[in-house]
C-alpha atoms as a PDB file:
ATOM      1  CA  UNK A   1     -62.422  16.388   2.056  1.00  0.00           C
ATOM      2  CA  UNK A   2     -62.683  19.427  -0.217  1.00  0.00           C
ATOM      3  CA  UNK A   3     -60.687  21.510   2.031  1.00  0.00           C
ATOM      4  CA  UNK A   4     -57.607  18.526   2.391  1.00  0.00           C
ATOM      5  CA  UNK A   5     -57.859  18.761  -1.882  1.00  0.00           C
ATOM      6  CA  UNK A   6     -57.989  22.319  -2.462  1.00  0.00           C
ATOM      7  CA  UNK A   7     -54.855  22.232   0.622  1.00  0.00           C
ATOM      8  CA  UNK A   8     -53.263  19.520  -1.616  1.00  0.00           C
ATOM      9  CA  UNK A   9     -53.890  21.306  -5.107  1.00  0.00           C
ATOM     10  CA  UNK A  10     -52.218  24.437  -3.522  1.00  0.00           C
ATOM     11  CA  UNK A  11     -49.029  22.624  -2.819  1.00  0.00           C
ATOM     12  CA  UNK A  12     -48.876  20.938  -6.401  1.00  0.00           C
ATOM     13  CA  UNK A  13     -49.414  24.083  -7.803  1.00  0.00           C
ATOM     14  CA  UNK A  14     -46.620  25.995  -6.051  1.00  0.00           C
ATOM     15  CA  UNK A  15     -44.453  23.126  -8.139  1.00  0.00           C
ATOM     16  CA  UNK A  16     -45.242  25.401 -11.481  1.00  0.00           C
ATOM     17  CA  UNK A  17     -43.131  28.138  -9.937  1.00  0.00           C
ATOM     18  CA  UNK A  18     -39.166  28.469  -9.797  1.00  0.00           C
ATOM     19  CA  UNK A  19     -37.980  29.381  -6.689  1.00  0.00           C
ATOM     20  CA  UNK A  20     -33.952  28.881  -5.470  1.00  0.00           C
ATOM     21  CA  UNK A  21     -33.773  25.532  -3.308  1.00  0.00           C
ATOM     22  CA  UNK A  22     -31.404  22.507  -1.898  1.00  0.00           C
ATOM     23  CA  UNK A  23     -31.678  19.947  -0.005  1.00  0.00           C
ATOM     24  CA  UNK A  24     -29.384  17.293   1.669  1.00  0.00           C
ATOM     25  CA  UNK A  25     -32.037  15.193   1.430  1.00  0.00           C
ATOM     26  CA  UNK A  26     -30.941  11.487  -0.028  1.00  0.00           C
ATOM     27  CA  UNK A  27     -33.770   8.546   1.486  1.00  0.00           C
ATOM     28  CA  UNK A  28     -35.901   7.463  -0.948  1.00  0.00           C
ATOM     29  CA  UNK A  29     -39.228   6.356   0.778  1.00  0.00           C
ATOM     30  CA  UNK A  30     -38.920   8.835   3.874  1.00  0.00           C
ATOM     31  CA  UNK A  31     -42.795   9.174   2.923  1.00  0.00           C
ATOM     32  CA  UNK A  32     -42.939   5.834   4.458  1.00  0.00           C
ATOM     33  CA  UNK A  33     -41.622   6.750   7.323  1.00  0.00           C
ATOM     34  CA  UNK A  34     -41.493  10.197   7.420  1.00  0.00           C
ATOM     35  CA  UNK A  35     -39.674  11.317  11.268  1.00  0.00           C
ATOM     36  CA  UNK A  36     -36.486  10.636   9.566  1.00  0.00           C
ATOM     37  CA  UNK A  37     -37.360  13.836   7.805  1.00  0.00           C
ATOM     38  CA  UNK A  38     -39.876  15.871   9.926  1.00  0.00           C
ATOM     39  CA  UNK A  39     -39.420  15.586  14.070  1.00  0.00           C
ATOM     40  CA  UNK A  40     -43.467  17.068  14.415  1.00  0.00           C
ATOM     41  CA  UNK A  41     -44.217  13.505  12.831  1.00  0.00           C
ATOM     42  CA  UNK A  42     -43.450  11.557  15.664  1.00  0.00           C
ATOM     43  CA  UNK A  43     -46.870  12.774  17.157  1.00  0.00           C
ATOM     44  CA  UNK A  44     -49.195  10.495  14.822  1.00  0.00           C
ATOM     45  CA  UNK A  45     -47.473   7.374  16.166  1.00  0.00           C
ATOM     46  CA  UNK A  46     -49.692   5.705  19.076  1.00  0.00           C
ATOM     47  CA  UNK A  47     -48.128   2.734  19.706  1.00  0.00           C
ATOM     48  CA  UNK A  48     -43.773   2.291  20.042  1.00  0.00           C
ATOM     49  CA  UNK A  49     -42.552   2.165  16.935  1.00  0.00           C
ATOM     50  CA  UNK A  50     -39.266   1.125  15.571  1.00  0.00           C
ATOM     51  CA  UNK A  51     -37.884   1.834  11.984  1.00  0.00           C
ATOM     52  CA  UNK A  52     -34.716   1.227  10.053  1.00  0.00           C
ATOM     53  CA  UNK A  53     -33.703   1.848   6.848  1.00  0.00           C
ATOM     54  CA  UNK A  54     -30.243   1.166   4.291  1.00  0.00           C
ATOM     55  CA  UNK A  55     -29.913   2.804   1.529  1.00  0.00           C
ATOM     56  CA  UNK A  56     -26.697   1.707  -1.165  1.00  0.00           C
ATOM     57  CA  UNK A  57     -26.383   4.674  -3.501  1.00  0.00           C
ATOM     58  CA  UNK A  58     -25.188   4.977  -7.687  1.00  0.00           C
ATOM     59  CA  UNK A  59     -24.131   1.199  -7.251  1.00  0.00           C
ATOM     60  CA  UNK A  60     -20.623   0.993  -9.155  1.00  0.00           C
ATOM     61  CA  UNK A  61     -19.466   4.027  -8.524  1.00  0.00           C
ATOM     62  CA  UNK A  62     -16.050   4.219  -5.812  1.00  0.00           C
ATOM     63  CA  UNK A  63     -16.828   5.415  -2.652  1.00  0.00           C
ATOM     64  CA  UNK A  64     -20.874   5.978  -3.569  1.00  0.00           C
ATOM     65  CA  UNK A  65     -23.114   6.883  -0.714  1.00  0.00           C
ATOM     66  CA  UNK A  66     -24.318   4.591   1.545  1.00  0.00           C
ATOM     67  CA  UNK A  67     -26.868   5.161   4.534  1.00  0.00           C
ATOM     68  CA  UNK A  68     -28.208   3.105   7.464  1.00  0.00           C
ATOM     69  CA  UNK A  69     -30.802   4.729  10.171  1.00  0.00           C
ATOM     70  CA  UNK A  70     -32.788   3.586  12.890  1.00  0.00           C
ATOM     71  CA  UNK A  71     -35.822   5.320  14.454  1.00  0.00           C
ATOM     72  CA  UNK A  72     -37.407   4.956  18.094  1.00  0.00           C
ATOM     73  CA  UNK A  73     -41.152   6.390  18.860  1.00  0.00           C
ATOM     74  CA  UNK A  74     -42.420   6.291  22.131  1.00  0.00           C
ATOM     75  CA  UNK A  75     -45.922   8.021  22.761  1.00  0.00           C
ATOM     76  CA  UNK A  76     -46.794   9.352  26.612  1.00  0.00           C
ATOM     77  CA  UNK A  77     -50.136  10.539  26.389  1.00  0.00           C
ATOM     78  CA  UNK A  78     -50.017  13.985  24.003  1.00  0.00           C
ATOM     79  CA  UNK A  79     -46.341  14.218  24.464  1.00  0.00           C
ATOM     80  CA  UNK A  80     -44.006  11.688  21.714  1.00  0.00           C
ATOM     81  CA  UNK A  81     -40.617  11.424  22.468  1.00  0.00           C
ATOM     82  CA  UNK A  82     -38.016   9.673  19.772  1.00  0.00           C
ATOM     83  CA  UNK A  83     -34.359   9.015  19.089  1.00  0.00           C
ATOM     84  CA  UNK A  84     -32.700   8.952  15.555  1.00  0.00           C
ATOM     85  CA  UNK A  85     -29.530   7.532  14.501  1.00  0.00           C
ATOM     86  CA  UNK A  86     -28.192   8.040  10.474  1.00  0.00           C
ATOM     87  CA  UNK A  87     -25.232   7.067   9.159  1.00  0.00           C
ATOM     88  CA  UNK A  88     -24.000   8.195   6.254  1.00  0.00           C
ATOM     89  CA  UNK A  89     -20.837   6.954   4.355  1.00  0.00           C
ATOM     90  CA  UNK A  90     -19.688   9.297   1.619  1.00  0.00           C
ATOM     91  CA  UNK A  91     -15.927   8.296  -0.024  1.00  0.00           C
ATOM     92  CA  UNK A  92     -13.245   8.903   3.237  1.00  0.00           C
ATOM     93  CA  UNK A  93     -16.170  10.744   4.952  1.00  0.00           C
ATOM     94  CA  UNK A  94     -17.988   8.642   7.843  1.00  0.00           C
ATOM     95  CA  UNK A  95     -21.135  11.205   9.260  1.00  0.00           C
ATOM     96  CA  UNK A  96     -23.215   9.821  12.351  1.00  0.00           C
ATOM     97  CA  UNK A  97     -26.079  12.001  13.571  1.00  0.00           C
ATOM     98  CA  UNK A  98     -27.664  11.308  16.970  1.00  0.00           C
ATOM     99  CA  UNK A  99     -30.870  12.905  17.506  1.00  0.00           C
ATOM    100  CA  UNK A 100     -33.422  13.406  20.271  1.00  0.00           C
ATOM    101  CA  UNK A 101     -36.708  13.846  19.362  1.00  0.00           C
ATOM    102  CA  UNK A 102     -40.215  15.754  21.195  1.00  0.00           C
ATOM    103  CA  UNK A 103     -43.090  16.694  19.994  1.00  0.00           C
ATOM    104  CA  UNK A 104     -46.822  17.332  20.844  1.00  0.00           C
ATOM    105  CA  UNK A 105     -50.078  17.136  19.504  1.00  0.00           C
ATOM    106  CA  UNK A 106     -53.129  18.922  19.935  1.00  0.00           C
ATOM    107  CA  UNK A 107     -56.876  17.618  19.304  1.00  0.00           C
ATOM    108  CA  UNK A 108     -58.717  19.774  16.868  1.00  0.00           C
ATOM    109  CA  UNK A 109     -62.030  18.927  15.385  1.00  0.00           C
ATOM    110  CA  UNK A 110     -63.186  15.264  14.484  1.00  0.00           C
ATOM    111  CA  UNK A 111     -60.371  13.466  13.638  1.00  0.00           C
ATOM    112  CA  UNK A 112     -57.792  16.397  13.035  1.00  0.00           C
ATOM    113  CA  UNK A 113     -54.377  17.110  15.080  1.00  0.00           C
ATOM    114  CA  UNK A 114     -51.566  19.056  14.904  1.00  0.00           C
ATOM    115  CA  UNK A 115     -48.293  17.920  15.984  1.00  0.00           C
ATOM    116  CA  UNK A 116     -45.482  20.340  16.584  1.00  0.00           C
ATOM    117  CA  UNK A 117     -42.287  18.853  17.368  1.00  0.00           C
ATOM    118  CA  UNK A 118     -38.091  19.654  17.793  1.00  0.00           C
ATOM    119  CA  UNK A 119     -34.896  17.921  17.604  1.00  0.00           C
ATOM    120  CA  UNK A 120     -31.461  18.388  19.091  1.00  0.00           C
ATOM    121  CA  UNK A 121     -29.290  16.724  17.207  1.00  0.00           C
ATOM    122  CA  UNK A 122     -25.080  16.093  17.210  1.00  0.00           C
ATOM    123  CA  UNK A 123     -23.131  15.188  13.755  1.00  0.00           C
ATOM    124  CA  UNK A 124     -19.790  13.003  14.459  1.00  0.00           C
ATOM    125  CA  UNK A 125     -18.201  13.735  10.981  1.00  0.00           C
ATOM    126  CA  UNK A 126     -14.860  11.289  10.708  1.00  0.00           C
ATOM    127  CA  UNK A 127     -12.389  11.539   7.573  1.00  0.00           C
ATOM    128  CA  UNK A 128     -10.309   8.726   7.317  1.00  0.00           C
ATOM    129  CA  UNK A 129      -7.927  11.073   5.276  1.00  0.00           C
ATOM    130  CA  UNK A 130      -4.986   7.815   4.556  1.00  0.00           C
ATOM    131  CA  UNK A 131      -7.586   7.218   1.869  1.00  0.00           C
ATOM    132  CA  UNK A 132      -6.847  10.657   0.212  1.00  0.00           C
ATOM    133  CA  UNK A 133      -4.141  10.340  -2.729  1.00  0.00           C
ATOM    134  CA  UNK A 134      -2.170  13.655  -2.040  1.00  0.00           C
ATOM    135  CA  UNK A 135       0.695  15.201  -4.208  1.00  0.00           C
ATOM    136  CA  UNK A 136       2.789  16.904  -1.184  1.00  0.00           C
ATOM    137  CA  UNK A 137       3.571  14.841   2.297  1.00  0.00           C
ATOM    138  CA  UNK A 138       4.102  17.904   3.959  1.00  0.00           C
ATOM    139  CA  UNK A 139       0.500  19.179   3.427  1.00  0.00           C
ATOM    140  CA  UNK A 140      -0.239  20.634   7.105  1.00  0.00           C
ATOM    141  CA  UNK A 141      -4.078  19.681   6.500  1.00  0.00           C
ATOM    142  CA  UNK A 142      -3.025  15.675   6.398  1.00  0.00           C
ATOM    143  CA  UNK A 143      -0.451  16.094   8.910  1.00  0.00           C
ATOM    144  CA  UNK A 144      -1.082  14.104  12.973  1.00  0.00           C
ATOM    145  CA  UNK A 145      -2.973  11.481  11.934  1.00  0.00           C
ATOM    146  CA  UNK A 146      -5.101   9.120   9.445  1.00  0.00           C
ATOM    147  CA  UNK A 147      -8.381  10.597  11.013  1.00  0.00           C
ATOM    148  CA  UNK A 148     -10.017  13.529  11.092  1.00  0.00           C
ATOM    149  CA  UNK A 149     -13.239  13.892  13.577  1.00  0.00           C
ATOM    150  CA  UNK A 150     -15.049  16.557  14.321  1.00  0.00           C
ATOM    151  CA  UNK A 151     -18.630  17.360  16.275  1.00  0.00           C
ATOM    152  CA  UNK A 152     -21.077  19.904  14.961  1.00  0.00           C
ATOM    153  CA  UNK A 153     -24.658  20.350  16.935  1.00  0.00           C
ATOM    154  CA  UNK A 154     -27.585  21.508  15.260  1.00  0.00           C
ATOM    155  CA  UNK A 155     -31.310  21.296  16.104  1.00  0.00           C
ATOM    156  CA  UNK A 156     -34.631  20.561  13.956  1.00  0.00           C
ATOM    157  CA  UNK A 157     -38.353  21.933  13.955  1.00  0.00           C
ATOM    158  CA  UNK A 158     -41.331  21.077  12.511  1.00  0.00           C
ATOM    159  CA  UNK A 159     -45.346  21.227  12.232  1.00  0.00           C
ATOM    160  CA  UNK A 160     -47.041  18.477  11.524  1.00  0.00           C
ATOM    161  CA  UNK A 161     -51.026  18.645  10.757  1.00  0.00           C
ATOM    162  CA  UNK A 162     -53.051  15.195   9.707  1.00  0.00           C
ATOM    163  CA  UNK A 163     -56.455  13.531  10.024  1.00  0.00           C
ATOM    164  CA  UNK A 164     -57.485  10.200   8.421  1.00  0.00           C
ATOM    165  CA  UNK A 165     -56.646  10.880   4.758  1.00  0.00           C
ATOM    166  CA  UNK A 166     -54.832  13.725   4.943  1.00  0.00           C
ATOM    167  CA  UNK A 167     -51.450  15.487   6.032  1.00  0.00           C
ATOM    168  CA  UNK A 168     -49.215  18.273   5.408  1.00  0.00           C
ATOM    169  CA  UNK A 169     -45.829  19.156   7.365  1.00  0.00           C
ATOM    170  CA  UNK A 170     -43.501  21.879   7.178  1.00  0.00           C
ATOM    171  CA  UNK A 171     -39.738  21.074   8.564  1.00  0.00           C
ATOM    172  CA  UNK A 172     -36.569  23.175   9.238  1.00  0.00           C
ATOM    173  CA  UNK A 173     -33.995  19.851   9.383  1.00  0.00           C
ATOM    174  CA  UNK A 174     -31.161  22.007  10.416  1.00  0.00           C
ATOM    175  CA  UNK A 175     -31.178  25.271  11.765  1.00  0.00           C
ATOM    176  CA  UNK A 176     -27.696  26.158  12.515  1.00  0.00           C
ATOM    177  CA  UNK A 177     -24.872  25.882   9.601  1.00  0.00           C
ATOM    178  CA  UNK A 178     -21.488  24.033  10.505  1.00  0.00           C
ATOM    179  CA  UNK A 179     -18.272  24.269   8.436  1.00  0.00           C
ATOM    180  CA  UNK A 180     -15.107  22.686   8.620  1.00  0.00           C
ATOM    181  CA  UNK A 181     -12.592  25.563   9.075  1.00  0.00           C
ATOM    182  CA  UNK A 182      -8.751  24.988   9.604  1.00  0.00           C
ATOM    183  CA  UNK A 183      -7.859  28.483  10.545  1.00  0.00           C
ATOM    184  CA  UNK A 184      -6.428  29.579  13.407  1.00  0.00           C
ATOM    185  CA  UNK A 185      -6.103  25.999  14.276  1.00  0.00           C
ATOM    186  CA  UNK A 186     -10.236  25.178  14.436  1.00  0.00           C
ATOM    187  CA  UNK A 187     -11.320  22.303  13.291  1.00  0.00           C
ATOM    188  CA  UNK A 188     -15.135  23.347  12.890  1.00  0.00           C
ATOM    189  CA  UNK A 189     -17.502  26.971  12.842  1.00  0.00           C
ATOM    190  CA  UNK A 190     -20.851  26.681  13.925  1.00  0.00           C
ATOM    191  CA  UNK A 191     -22.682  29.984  12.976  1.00  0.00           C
ATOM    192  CA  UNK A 192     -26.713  30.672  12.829  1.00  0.00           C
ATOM    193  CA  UNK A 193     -28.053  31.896   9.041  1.00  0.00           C
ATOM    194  CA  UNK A 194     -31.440  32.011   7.998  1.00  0.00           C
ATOM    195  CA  UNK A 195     -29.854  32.101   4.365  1.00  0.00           C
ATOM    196  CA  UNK A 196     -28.700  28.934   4.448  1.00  0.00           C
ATOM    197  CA  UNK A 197     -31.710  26.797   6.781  1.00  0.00           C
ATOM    198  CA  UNK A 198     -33.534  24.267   4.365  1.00  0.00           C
ATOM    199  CA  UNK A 199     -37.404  24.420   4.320  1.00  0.00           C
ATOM    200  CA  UNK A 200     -39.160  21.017   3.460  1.00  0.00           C
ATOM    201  CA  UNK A 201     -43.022  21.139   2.326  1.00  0.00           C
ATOM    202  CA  UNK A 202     -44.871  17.637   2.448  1.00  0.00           C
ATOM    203  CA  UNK A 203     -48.359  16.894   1.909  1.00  0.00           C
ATOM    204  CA  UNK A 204     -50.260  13.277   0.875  1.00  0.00           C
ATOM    205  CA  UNK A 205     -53.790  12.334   0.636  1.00  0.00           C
ATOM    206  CA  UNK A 206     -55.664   8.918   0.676  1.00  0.00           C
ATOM    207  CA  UNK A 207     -58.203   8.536  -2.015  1.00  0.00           C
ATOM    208  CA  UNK A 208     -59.935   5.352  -0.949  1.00  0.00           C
ATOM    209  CA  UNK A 209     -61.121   3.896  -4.109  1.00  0.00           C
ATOM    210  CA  UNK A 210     -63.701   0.762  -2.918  1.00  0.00           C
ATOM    211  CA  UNK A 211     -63.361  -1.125   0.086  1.00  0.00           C
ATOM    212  CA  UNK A 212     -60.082  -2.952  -1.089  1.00  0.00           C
ATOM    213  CA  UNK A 213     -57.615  -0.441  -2.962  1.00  0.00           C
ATOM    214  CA  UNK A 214     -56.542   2.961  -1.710  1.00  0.00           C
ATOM    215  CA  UNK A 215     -54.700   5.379  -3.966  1.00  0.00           C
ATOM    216  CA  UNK A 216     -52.169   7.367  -1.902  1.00  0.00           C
ATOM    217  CA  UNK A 217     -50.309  10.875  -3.380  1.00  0.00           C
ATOM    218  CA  UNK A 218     -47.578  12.831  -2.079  1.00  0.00           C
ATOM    219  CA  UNK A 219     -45.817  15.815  -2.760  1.00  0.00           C
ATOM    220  CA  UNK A 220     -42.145  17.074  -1.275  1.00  0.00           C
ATOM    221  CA  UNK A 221     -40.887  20.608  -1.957  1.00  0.00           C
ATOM    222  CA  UNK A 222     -37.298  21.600  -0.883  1.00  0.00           C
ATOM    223  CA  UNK A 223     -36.189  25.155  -0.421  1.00  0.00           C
ATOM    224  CA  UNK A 224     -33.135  26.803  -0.028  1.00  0.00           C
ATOM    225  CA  UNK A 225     -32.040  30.226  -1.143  1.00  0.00           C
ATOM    226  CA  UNK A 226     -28.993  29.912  -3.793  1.00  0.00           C
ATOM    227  CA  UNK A 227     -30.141  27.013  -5.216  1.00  0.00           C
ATOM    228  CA  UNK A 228     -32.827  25.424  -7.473  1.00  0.00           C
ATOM    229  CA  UNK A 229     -36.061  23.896  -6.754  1.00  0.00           C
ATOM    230  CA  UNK A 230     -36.196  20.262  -5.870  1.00  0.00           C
ATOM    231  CA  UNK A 231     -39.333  18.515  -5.843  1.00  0.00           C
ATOM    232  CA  UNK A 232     -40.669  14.861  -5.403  1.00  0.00           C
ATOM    233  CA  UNK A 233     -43.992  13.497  -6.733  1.00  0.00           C
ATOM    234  CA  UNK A 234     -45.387   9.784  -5.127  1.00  0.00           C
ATOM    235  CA  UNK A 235     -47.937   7.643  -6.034  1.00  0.00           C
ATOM    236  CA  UNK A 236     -49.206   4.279  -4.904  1.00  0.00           C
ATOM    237  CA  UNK A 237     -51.680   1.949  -5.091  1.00  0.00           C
ATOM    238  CA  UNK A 238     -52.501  -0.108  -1.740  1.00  0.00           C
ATOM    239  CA  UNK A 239     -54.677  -3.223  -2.170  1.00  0.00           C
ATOM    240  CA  UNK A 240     -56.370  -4.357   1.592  1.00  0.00           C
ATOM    241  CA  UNK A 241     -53.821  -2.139   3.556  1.00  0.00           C
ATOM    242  CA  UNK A 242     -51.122  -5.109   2.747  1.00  0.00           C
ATOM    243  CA  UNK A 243     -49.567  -4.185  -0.487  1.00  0.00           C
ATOM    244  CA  UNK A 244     -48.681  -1.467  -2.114  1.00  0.00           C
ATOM    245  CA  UNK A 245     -46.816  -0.894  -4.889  1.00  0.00           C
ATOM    246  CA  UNK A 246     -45.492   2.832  -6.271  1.00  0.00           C
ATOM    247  CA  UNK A 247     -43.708   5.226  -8.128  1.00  0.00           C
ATOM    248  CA  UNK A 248     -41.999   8.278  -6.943  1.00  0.00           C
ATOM    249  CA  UNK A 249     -40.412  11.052  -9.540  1.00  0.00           C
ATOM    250  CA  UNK A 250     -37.487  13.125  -8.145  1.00  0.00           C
ATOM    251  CA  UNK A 251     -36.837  16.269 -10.096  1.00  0.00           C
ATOM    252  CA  UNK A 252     -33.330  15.616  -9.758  1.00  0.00           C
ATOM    253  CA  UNK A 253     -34.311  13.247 -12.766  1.00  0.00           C
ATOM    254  CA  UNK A 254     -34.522  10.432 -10.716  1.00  0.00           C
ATOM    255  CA  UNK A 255     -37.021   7.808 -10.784  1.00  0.00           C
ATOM    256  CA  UNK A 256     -37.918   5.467  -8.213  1.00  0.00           C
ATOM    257  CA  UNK A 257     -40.261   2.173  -8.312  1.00  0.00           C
ATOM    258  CA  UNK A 258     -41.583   1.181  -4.696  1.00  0.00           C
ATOM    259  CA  UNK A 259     -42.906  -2.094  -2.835  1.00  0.00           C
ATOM    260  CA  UNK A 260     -44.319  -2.580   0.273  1.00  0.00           C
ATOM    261  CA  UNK A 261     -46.335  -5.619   2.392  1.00  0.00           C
ATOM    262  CA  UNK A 262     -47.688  -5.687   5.590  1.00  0.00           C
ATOM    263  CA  UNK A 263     -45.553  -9.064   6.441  1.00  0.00           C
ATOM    264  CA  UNK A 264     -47.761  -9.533  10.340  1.00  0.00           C
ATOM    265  CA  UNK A 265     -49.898  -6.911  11.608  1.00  0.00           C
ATOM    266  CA  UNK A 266     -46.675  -5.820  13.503  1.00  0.00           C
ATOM    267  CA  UNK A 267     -43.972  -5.380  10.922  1.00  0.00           C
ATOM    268  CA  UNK A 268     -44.048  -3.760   7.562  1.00  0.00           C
ATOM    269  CA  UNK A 269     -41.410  -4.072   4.930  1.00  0.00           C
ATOM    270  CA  UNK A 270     -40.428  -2.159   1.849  1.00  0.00           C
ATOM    271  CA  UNK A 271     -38.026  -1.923  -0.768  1.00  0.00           C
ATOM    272  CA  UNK A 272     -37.311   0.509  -3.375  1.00  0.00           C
ATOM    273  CA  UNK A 273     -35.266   0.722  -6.756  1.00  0.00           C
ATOM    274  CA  UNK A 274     -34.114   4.092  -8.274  1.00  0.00           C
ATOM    275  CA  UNK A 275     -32.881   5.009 -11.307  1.00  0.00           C
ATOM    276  CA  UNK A 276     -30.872   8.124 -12.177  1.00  0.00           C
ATOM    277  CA  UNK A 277     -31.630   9.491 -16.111  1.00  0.00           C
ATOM    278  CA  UNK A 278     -29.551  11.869 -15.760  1.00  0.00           C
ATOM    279  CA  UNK A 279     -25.453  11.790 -16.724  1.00  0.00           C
ATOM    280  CA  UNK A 280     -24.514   9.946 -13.844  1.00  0.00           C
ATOM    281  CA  UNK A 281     -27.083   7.066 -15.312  1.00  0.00           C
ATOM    282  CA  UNK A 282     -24.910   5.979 -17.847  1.00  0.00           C
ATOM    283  CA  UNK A 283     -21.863   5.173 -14.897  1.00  0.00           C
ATOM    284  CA  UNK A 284     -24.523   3.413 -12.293  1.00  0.00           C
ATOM    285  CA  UNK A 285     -26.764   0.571 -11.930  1.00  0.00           C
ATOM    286  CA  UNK A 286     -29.600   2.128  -9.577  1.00  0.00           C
ATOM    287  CA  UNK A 287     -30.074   2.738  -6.054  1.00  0.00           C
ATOM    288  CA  UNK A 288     -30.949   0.120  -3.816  1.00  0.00           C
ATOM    289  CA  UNK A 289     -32.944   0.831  -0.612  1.00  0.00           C
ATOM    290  CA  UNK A 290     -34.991  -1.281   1.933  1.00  0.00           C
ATOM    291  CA  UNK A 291     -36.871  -0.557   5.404  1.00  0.00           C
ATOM    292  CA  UNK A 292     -38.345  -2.575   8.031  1.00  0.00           C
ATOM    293  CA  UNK A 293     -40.985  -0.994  10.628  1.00  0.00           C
ATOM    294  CA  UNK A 294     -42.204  -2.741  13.557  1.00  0.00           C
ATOM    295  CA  UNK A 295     -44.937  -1.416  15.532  1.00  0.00           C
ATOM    296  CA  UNK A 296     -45.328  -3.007  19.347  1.00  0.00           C
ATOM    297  CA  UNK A 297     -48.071  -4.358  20.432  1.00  0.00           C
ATOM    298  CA  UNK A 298     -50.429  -2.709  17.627  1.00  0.00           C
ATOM    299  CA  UNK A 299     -54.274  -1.732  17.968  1.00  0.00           C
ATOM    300  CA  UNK A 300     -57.075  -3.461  15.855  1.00  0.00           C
ATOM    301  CA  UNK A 301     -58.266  -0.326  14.337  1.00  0.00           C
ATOM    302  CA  UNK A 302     -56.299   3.343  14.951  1.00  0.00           C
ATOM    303  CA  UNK A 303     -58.700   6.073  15.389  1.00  0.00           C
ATOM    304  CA  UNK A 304     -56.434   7.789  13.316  1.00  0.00           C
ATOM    305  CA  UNK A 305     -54.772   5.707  10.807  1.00  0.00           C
ATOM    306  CA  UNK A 306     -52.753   8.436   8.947  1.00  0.00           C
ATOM    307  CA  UNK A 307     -51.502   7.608   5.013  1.00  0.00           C
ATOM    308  CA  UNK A 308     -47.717   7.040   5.691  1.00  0.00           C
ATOM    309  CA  UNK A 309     -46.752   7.502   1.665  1.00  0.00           C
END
């Protein structure tokens, strides 16, 4: 326990220094569920899972973000396989992402693993560019048609290490960069700089407080070069593994307040509101988010029962 603290304290700490970061980063409880962020995750699943999440972004705002994803887990043994699909609606842009998921996991001491895990993933990016309000007819860019489409591959890695009360992850959610390019008649580059890759840095622990309330803490770090640092801080309070109810603080001056019930022993639900303080408050009512995950056929007691927030 002293070692998953002084781990934990480590990664809190790093939050005191400014480093350049970005992310593309924009689901709210992806601690609750956290192989929509990290692929190495899918390895402390045991049983097949199923997750799905929609997010409604900056509510009141023309053409805010919205998101809808759903998440497949299958274990075989050591090996986890899974499938992703997100959604992502953005003004005239419509972004799908299909991902395939592996990872494995290796036994260490007691009740430790370490899951290491990849994704190959393909982005169908479709502008629906009749929407755009345009000064010249003629533009060349607008010209053949109301759509634009175009397919960009990329791939994912990550490392994922947990035990009963503790995890930490490291994830590279794109390696490759794409860019829409119209010259020479291209629609899209696809090029391979470590300047631009995106490193996430997660890490929770479970402080079980008596035999009915846990107190689980999280941490998310984002890092890019160019840009600043982006961090999240999570906290909730879990009364007889059923409810929980939380607060996460994004340091994009966004807050967010969190619920979640264990509805049957099989399916979990949670919703979450957040608030942005910042400029764009004062034109928005909130985000709204919820996620259901159902677990098949679910065992009485894990072995490992790893802190999802």
């Amino acid at each position: 326990m002293r070692k998953n603290i002084l781990v934990l304290s480590i990664v809190l700490f790093a939050l005191l220094f400014k480093v350049d970061a970005q992310s593309q980063f924009h689901k709210g409880m992806y601690m609750m569920h956290q192989p929509f962020m990290n692929p190495a995750t899918i390895g402390s699943y045991e049983r097949f899972t199923a997750a799905m999440l929609y997010k409604t972004q900056w509510v009141g705002y023309d053409g805010a973000p919205k998101v809808g994803a759903l998440n497949l887990i299958k274990p075989f043994g050591s090996s986890v396989v899974g499938l992703s699909v997100i959604n992502d609606q953005v003004g005239i842009d419509n972004n799908t992402e299909i991902s395939g998921s592996y990872a494995y996991r290796f036994k260490l001491s007691g009740y430790s693993r370490l899951s290491l895990g990849m994704s190959a993933s393909v982005n169908l990016l479709q502008s629906n560019l009749d929407k755009v309000d345009i000064f010249d007819v003629n533009d060349p860019t607008y010209d053949g048609g109301n759509t634009s489409v175009h397919t960009e591959p990329n791939f994912k890695f990550g490392a994922y290490y947990f035990n009963k009360n503790f995890y930490v992850g490291i994830a590279i959610p794109n390696i490759l960069e794409n860019k829409i390019s119209f010259e020479n008649g291209k629609g899209g580059q696809t090029n391979f700089d470590y300047k631009t890759m995106h490193y996430y840095l997660n890490s929770g622990y479970r402080f079980i407080l008596n035999e009915k309330i846990n107190l689980n803490v999280s941490t998310l770090i984002k890092h890019v070069s160019g840009s600043s640092l982006q961090y999240d801080l999570n906290a909730q309070l879990e009364f007889n593994r059923k409810f929980g109810i939380g607060v996460s603080y994004r340091s994009s001056k966004e807050l967010l307040g969190i619920l979640s019930y264990q509805l049957t022993p099989d399916l979990k639900m949670a919703y979450a509101y957040e608030f942005n303080f910042d400029k764009i408050g004062n034109y928005s009512s909130g985000s709204h988010e919820i996620m259901l995950i159902y677990q098949f056929n679910p065992p009485k007691e894990s072995i490992i029962s790893v802190p999802r927030f």
